[in-house]
Protein backbone atom coordinates (compact mmCIF):
# COMPACT_ATOMS: atom_id res chain seq x y z
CA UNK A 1 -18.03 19.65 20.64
CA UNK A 2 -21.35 18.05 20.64
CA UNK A 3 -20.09 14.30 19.67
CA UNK A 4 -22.84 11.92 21.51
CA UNK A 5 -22.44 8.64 20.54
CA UNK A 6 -25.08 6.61 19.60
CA UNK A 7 -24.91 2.20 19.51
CA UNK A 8 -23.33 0.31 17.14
CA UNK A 9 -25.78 -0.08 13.83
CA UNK A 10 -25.74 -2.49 10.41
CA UNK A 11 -26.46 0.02 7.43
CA UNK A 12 -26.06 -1.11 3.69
CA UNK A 13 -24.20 0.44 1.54
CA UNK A 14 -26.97 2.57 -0.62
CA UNK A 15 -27.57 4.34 2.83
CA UNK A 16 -23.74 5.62 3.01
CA UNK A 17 -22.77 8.60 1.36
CA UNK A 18 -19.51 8.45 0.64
CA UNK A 19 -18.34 12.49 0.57
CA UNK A 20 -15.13 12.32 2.09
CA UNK A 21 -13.23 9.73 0.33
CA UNK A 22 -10.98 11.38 -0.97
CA UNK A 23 -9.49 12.63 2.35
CA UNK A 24 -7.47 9.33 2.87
CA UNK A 25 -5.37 6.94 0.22
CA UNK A 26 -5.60 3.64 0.32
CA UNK A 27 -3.38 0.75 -1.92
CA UNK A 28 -4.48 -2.20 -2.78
CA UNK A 29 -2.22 -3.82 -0.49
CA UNK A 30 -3.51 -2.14 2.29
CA UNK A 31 -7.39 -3.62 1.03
CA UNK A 32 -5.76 -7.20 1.17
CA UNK A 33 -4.25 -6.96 4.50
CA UNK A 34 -7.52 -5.79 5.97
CA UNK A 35 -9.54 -7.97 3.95
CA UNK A 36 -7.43 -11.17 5.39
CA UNK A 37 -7.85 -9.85 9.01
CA UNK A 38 -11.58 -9.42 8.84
CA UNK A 39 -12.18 -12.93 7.19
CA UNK A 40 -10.11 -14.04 10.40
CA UNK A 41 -11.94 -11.85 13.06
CA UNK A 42 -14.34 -10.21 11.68
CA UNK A 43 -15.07 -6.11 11.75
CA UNK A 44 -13.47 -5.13 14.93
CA UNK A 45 -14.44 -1.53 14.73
CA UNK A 46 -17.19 0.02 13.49
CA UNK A 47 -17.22 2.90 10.94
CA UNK A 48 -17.65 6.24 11.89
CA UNK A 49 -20.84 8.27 10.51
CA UNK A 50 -22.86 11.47 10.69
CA UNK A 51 -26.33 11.84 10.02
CA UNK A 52 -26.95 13.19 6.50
CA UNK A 53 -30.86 12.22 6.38
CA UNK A 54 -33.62 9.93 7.13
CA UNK A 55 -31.52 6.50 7.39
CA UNK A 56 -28.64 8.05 5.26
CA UNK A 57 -25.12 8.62 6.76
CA UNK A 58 -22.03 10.48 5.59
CA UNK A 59 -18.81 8.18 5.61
CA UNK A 60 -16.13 10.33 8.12
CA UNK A 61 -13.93 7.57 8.89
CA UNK A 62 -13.57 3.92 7.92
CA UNK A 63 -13.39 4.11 3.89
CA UNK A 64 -11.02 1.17 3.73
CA UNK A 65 -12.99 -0.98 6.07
CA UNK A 66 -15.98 -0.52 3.16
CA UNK A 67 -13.76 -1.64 0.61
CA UNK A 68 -12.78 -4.52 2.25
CA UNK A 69 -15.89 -5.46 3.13
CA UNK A 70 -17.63 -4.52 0.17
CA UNK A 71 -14.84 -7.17 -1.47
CA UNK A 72 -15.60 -9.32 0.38
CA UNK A 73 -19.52 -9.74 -0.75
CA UNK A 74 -20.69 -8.05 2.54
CA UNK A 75 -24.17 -6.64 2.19
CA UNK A 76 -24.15 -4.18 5.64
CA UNK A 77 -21.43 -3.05 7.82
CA UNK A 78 -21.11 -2.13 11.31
CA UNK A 79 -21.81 1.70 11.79
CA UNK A 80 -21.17 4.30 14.55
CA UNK A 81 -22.86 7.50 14.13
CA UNK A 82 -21.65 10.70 16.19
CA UNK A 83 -24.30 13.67 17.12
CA UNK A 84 -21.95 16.17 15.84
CA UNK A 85 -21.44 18.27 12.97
CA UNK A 86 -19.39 16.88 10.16
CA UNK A 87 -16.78 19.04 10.54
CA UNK A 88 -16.61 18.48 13.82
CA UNK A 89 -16.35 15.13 13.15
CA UNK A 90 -13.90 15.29 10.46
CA UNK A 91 -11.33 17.08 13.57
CA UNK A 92 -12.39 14.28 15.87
CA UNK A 93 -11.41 11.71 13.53
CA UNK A 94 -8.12 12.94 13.25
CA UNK A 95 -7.20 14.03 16.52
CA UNK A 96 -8.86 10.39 18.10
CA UNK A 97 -6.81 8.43 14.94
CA UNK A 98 -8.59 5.36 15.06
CA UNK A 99 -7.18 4.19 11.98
CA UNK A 100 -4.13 4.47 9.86
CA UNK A 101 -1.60 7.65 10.89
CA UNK A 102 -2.28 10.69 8.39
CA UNK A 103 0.29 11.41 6.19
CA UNK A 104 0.95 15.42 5.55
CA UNK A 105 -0.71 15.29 2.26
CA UNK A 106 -4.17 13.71 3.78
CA UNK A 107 -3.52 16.10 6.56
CA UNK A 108 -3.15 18.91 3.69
CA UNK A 109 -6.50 17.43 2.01
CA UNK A 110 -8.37 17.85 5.81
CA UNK A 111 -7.10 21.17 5.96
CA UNK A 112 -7.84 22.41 2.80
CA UNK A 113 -11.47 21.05 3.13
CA UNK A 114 -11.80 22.27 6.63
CA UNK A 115 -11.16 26.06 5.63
CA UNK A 116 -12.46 25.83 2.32
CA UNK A 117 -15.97 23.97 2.52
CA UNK A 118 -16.38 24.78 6.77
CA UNK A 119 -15.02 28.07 6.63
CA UNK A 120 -12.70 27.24 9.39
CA UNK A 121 -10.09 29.93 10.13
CA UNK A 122 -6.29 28.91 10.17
CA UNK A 123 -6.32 30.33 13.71
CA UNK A 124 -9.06 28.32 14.36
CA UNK A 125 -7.49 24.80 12.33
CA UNK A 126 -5.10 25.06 14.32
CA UNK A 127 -6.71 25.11 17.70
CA UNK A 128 -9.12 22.37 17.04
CA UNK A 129 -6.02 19.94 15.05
CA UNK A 130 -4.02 20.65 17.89
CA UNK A 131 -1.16 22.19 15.57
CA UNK A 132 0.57 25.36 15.01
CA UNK A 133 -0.48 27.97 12.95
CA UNK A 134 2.75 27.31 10.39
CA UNK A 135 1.76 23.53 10.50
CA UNK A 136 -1.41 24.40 9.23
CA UNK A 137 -0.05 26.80 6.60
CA UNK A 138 2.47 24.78 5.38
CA UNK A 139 0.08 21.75 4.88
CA UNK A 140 -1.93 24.44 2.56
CA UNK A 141 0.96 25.32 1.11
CA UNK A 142 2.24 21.48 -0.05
CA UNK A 143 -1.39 21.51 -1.70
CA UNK A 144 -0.86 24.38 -4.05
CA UNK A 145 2.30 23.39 -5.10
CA UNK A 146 1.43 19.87 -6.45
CA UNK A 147 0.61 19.79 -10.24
CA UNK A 148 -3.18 18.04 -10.93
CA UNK A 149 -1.41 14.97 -12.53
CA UNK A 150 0.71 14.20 -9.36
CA UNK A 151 -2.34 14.74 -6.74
CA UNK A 152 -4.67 12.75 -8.78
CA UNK A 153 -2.38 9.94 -8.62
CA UNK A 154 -1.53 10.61 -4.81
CA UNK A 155 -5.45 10.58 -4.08
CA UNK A 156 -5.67 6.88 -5.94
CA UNK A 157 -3.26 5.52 -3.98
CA UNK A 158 -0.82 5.19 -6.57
CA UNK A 159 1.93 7.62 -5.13
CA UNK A 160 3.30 7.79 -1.52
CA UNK A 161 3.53 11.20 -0.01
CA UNK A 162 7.18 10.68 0.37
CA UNK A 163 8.01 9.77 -3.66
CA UNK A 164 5.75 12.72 -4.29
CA UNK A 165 7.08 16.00 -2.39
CA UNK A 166 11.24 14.60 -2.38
CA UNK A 167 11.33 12.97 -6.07
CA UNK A 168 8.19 14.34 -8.30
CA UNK A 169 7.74 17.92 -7.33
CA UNK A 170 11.38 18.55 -7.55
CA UNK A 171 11.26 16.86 -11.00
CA UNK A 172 8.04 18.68 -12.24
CA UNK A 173 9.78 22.17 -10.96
CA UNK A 174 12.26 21.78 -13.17
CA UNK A 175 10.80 19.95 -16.07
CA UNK A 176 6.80 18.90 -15.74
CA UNK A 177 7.32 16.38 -18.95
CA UNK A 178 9.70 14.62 -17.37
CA UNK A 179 7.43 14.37 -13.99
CA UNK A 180 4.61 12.52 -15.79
CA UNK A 181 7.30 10.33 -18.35
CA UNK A 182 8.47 8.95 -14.69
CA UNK A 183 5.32 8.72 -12.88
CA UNK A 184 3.93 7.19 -16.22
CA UNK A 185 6.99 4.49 -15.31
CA UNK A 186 5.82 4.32 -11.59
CA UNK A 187 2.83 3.63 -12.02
CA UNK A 188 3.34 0.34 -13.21
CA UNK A 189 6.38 -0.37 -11.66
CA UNK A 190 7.23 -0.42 -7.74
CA UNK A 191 10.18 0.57 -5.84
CA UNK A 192 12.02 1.37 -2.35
CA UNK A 193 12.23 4.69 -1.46
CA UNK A 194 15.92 4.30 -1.15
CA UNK A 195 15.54 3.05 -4.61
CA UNK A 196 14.29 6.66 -5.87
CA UNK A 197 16.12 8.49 -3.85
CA UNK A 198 19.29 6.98 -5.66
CA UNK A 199 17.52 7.43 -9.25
CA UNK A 200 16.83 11.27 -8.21
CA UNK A 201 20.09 12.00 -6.93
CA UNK A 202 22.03 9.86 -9.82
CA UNK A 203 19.54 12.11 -12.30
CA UNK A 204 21.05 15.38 -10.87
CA UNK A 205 24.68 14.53 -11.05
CA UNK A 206 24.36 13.78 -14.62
CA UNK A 207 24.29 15.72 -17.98
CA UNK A 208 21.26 16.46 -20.36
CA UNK A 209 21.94 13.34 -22.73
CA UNK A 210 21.96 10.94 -19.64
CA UNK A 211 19.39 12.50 -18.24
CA UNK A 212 17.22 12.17 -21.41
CA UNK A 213 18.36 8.45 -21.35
CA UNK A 214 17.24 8.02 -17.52
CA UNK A 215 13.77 9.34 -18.24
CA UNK A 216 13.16 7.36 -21.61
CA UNK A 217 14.41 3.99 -20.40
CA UNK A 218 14.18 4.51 -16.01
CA UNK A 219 14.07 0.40 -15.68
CA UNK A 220 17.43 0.31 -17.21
CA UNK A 221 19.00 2.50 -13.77
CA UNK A 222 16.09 -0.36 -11.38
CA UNK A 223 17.82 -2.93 -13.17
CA UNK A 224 21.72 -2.16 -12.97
CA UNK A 225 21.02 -1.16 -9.13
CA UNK A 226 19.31 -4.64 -8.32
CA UNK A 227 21.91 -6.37 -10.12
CA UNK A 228 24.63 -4.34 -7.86
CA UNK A 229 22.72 -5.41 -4.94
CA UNK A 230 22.73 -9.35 -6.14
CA UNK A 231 26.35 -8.74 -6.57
CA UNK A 232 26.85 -7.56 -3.17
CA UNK A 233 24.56 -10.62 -2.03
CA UNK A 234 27.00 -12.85 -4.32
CA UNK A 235 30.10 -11.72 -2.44
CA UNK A 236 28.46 -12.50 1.06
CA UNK A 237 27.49 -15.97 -0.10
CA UNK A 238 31.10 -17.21 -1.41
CA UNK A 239 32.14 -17.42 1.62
CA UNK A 240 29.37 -20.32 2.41
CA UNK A 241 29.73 -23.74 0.85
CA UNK A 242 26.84 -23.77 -1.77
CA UNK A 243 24.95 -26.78 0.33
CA UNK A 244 24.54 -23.66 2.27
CA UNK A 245 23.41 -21.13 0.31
CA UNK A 246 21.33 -23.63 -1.07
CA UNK A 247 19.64 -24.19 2.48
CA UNK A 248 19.64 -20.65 3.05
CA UNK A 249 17.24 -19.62 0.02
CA UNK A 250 15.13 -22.55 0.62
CA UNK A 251 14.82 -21.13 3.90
CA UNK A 252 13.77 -17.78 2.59
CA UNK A 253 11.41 -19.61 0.08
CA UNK A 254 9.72 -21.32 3.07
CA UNK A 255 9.14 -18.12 4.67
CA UNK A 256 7.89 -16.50 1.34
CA UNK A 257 5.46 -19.39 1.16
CA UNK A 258 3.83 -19.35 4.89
CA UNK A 259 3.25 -15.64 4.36
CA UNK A 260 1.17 -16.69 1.17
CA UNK A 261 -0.24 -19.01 3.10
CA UNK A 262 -1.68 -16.75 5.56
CA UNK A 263 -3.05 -13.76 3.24
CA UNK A 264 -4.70 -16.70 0.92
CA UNK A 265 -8.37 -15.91 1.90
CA UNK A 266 -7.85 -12.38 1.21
CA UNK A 267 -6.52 -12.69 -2.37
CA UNK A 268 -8.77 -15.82 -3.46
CA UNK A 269 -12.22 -15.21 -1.86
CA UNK A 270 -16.12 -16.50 -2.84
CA UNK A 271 -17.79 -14.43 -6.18
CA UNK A 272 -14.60 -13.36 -6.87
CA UNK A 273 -13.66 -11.22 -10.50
CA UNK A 274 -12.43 -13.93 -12.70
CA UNK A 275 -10.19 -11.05 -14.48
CA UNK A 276 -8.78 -10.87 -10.76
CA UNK A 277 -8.65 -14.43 -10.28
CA UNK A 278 -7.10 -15.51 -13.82
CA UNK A 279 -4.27 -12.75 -13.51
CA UNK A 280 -3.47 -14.16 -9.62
CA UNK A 281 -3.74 -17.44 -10.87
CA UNK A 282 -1.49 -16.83 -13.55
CA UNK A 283 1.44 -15.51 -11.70
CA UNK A 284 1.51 -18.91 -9.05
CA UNK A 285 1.40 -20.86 -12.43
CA UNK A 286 4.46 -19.22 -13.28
CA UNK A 287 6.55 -20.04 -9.90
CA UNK A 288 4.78 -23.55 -9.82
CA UNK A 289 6.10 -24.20 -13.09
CA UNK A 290 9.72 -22.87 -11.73
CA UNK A 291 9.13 -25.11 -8.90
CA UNK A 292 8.24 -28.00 -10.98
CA UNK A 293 10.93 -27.63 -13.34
CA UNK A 294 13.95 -27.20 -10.69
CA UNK A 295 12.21 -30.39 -8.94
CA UNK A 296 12.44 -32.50 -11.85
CA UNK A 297 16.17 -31.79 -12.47
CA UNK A 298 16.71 -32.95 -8.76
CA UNK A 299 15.97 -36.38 -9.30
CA UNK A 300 16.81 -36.77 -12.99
CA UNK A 301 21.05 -35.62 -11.33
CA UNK A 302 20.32 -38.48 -8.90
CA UNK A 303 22.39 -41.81 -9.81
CA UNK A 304 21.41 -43.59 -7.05
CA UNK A 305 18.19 -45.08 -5.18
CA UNK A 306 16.94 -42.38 -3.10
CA UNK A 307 15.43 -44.84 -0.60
CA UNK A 308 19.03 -45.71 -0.08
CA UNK A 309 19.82 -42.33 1.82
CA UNK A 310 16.88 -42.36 4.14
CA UNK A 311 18.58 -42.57 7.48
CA UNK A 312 17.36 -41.55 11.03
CA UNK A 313 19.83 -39.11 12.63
CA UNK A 314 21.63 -41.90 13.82
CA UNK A 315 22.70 -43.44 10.54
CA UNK A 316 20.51 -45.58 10.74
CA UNK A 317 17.78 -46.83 7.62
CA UNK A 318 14.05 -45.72 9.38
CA UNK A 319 12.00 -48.50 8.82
């Protein structure tokens, strides 16, 4: 493989073509995590292009870095460009993995591009990935049986692998309606995989009319299961005095807080969408006002001067 690389070059963003986008899903998590580490260290490693003309370069690895970047007002980002083809620099990408770990349906997407635009053999994908020759055909395989609706919302970031090939595809098998009426729900709604694993398997065990009922109202089975959960949390904590439980959420509230501490540059940044910035806004206004509200009924229980209580470890009044 002819893969020479060339130094470390600022290009703007009308000079990258952005072909291969589609190869990797990214959430908008993901985009804020980066986003907070860059605004902390900077770029640390340059994106990965191929020549595709005069001063224009074709994108092969490093499409979150450009969103991050990109939201975060950057005109030019770091570049690397390889003297190879771009297929050849699509395998190098993934067999190097200088980024995030593949997951088998962005490994299915490389495949599928590798033999179907580069005319790559599955003999061949296999030799150059490193893989066997039923890896490669069952990664073409997990492609062909996804409906368009499910792989559309895979590519957008919307839907993990996992949720997709053990919950959807089963569900769209049997009944494709009832696939998009609960990734309709998932889509605006997030949970644990164990959380969907329990839906699916509590969906098979039951009848038609249940089933019916779990597909028209699903955040009626989210909501029973997290109130079994605070129930099992509730049986843990009455055996603590509630001083403290009461020190023990504060303690988890702390925690909660420091970690939105540390990601605050990379949700509240310079030029920033006021849409964005209104909604964000919006939801600390609604804890603040929580906070506010729990703080007030504090003092209004106390009966007695605070300043009376203020005591060194001793016993002692500090002065």
């Amino acid at each position: 493989m002819s893969n020479l690389l060339k130094p470390v070059l600022e290009a703007e963003w009308h000079q990258l073509e952005l072909s291969y986008q589609h190869l990797r899903k990214h959430t908008q998590k993901d985009q804020q995590r980066l986003m907070l580490s860059i605004h902390n260290y900077g770029l640390l490693e340059p994106i990965m292009v191929v020549a595709a003309a005069t001063e224009h370069w074709t994108v092969i690895d490093g499409y979150l870095r450009i969103k991050a970047m990109r939201a975060l007002k950057s005109d030019t980002i770091k570049i690397t460009i390889w003297e190879s083809s771009v297929a050849e620099a699509l395998v190098h990408a993934y067999r190097t993995n200088q980024s995030r770990t593949w997951d088998y349906f962005e490994e299915a997407c490389l495949v599928q591009e590798l033999k179907s635009l580069h005319n790559y053999s599955q003999v061949e994908l296999a030799q150059q990935l490193g893989k066997s020759e039923s890896w490669v055909s069952y990664r073409l395989q997990l492609l062909e049986s996804l409906p368009d609706f499910i792989r559309d919302a895979m590519l957008q970031g919307y839907l993990s692998a996992w949720t997709a090939s053990r919950v959807l595809v089963p569900f769209a098998r049997a009944n494709q309606d009832a696939a998009k009426r609960l990734l309709s729900y998932l889509l605006s709604h997030t949970h644990s995989t164990r959380e969907l694993q329990e839906f699916y398997h509590h969906y098979l065990k039951s009848n038609n009319k249940v089933r019916e009922q779990l597909l028209i109202f699903p955040q009626l089975f989210f909501k029973t299961l997290e109130f079994s959960k605070q129930n099992q949390c509730l049986q843990k904590d009455l055996s603590l005095s509630p001083q403290a439980i009461w020190e023990n959420k504060l303690e988890e509230i702390g925690y909660r807080l420091d970690a939105l501490q540390s990601m605050f540059h990379a949700v509240f940044y310079h030029q920033q969408n006021k849409e964005e910035y209104m909604m964000l806004e919006k939801c600390w206004q609604k804890i603040f006002t929580q906070i506010n509200t729990l703080n007030r009924r504090i003092y209004e229980s106390v009966t007695f001067n605070p300043s009376s209580i203020s005591t060194t470890s001793s016993g002692t009044k500090q002065a």
